[in-house]
Protein backbone atom coordinates (compact mmCIF):
# COMPACT_ATOMS: atom_id res chain seq x y z
CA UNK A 1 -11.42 25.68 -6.83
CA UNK A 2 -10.89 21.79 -7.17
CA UNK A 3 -10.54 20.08 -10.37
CA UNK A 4 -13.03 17.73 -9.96
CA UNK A 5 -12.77 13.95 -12.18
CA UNK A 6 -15.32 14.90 -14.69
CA UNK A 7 -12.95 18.00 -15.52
CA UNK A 8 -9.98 15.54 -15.85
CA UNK A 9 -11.93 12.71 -18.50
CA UNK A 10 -11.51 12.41 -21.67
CA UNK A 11 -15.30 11.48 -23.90
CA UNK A 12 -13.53 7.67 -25.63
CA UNK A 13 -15.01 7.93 -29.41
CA UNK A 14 -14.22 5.37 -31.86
CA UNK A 15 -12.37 2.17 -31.79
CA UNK A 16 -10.27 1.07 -34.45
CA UNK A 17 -8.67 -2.92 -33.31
CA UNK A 18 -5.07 -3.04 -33.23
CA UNK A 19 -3.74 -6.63 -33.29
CA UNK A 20 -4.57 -9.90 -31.54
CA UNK A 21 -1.78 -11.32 -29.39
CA UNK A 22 -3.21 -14.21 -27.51
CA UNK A 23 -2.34 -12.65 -24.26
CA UNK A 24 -3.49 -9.24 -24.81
CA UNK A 25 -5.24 -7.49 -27.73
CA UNK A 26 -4.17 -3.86 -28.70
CA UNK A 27 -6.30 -0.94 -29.65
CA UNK A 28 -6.66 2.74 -30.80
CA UNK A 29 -9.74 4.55 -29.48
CA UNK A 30 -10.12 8.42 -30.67
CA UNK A 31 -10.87 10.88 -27.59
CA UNK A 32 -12.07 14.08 -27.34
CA UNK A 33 -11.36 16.40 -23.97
CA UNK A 34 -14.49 17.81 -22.95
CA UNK A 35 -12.75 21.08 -21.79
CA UNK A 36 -9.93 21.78 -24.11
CA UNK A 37 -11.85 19.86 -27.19
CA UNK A 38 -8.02 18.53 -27.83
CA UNK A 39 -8.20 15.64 -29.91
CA UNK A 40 -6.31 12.38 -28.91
CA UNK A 41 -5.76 8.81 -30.27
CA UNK A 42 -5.00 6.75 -27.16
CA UNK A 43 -3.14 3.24 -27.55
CA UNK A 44 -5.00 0.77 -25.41
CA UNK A 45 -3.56 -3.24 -24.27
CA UNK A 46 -6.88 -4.56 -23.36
CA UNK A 47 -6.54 -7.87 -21.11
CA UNK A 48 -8.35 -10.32 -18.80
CA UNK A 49 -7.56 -9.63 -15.32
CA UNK A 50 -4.35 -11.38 -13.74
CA UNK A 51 -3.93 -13.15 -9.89
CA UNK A 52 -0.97 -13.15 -7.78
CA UNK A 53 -0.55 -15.33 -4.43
CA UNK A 54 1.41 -15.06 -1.30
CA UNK A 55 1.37 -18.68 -0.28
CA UNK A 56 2.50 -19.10 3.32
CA UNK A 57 3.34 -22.02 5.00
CA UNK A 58 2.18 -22.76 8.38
CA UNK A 59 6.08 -22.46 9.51
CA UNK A 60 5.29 -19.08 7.36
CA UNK A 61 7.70 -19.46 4.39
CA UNK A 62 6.56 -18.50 1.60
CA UNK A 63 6.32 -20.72 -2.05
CA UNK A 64 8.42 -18.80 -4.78
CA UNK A 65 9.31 -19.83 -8.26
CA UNK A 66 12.02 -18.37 -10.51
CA UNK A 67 11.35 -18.18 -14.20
CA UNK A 68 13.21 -16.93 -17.13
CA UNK A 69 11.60 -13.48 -18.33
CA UNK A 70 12.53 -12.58 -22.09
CA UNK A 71 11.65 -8.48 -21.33
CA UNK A 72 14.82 -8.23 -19.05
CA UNK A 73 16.34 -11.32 -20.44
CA UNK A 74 16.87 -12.71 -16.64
CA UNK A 75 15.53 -15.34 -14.28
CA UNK A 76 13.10 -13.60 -11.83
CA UNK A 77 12.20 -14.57 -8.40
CA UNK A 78 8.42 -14.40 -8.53
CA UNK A 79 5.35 -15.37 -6.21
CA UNK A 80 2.39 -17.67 -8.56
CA UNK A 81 0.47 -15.99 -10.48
CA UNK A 82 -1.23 -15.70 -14.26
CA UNK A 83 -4.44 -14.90 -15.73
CA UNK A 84 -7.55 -15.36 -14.47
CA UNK A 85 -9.33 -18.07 -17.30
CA UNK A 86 -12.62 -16.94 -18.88
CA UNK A 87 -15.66 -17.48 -16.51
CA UNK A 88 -13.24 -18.24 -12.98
CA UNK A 89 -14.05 -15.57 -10.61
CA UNK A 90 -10.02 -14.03 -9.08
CA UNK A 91 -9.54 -16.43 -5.98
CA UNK A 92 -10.80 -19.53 -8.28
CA UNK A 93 -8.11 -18.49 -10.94
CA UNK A 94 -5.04 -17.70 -7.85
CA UNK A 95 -5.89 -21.06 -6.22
CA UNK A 96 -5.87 -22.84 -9.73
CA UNK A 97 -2.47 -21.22 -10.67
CA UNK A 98 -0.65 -22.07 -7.00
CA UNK A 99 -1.85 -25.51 -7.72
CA UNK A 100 -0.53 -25.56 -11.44
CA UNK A 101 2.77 -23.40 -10.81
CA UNK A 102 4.14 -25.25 -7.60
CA UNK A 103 1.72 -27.87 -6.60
CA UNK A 104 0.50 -26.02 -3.50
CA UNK A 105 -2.33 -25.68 -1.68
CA UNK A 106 -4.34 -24.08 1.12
CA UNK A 107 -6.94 -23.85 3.11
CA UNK A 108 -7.42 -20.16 3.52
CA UNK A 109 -7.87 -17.55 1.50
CA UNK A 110 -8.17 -13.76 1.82
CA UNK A 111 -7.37 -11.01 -1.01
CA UNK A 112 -5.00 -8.98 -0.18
CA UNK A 113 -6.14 -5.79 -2.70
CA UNK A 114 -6.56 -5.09 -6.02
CA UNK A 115 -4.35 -2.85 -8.85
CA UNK A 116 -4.59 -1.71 -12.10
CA UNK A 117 -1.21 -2.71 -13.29
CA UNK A 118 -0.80 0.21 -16.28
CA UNK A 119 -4.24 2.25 -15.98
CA UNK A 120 -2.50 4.93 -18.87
CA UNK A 121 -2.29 1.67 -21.73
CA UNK A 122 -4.18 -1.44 -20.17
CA UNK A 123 -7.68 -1.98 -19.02
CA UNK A 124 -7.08 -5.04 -16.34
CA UNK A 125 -6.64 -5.26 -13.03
CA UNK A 126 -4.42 -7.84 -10.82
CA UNK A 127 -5.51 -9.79 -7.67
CA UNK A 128 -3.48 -10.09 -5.01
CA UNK A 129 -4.26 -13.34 -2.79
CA UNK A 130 -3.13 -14.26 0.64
CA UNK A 131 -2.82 -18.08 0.95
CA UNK A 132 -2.52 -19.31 4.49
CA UNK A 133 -1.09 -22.85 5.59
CA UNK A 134 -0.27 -24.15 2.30
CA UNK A 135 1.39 -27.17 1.65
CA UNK A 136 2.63 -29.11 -1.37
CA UNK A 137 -0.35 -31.95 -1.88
CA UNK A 138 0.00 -32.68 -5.64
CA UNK A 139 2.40 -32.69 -8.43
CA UNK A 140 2.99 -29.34 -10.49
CA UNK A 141 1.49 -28.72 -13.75
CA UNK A 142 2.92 -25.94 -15.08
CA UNK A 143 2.05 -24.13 -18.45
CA UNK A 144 3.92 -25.71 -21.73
CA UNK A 145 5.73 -22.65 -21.96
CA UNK A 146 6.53 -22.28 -18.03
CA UNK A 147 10.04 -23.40 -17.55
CA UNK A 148 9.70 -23.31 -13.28
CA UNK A 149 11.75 -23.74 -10.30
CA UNK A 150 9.77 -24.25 -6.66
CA UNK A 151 11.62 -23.03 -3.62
CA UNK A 152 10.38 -21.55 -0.27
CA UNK A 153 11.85 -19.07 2.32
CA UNK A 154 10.61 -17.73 5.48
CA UNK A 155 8.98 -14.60 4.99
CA UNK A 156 12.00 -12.83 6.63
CA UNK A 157 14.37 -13.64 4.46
CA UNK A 158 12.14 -12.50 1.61
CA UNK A 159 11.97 -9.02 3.55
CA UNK A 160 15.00 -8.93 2.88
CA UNK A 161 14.73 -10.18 -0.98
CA UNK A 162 12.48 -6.93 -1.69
CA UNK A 163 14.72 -4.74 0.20
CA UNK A 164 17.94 -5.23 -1.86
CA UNK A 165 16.03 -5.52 -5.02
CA UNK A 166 16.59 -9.40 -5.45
CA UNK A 167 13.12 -10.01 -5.63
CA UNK A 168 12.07 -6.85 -8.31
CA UNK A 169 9.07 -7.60 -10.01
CA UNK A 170 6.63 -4.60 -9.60
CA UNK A 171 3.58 -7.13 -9.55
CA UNK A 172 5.28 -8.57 -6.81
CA UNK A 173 6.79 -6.03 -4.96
CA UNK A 174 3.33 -4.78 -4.99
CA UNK A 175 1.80 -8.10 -3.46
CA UNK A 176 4.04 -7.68 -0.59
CA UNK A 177 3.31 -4.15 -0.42
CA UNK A 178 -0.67 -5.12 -0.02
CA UNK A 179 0.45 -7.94 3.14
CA UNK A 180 2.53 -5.32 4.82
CA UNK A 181 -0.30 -2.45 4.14
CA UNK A 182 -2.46 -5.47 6.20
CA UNK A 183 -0.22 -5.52 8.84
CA UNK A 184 0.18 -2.27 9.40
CA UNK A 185 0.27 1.57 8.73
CA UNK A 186 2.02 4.10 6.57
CA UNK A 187 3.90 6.68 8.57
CA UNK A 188 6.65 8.96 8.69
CA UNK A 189 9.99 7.12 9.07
């Protein structure tokens, strides 16, 4: 017999607030399985919804930055990306970070797919956005704490970045997972 999803939730009880860390707040919420009864305190990172953007040029490079990222202590080659600002729908807040991040912009837009980035602690979801024929048309404005360096490279190359792990940030592994899932099909190597 199949286990169906309402035999797989937990009933979310209480909330007790954790701590407020401008990026994310944290949470405990009691939980109760409906089943088992088995009682549970989960930890939850609660978090506006974040945007990522493959922007290709129309001689289909594609605008990276590398940025310094204290987790792995390392520079990381990265695609744009941040969170989405209160009240900006997704493809408002991915056009407003290419512009902001590298300078770039484009003319066409098309979202790519959607994740939830850590659905067992966090309760957003990322946006992955496709930016076709962009081109540099104003100055970048990064963040005061966003320490950035623009470069491009045909989308080959960066192929080639995500296949020997150069490029190995899961957000954006996963944005070039959602082009290649547009291009084409899963099968059997």
């Amino acid at each position: 017999m199949p286990i169906s999803d309402d035999d797989l939730a937990w009933q979310l009880g209480a909330r007790h607030p954790g701590h407020d860390y401008k990026i994310f707040t944290t949470h405990f919420v009691e939980a109760s399985h409906r089943a088992t009864g088995v009682a549970k305190r989960f930890s939850l990172i609660e978090a506006v919804d974040w945007v990522n953007v493959i922007a290709l040029t129309r001689d289909d490079h594609v605008v990276l930055i590398r940025q310094y990222r204290p987790g792995i202590d390392r520079v990381c080659i990265e695609i744009p990306g941040g969170m989405v600002d209160p009240g900006e729908d997704a493809q408002t807040g991915a056009a407003r970070e290419l512009a902001e991040e590298t300078g770039y912009t484009a003319p066409t837009w098309r979202l790519l797919g959607t994740v939830a980035p850590n659905p067992a602690i966090q309760n957003n979801h990322l946006h992955t956005f496709l930016a076709l024929d962009a081109e540099p048309t104003t100055a970048p404005r990064p963040d005061g704490g966003e320490i950035l360096a623009l470069e491009t490279h045909p989308l080959a190359d960066v192929q080639a970045m995500l296949r020997s792990g150069r490029i190995d940030h899961a957000l954006v592994v996963t944005a070039f997972a959602h082009l290649a899932l547009e291009l084409g099909a899963l099968r059997r190597p």
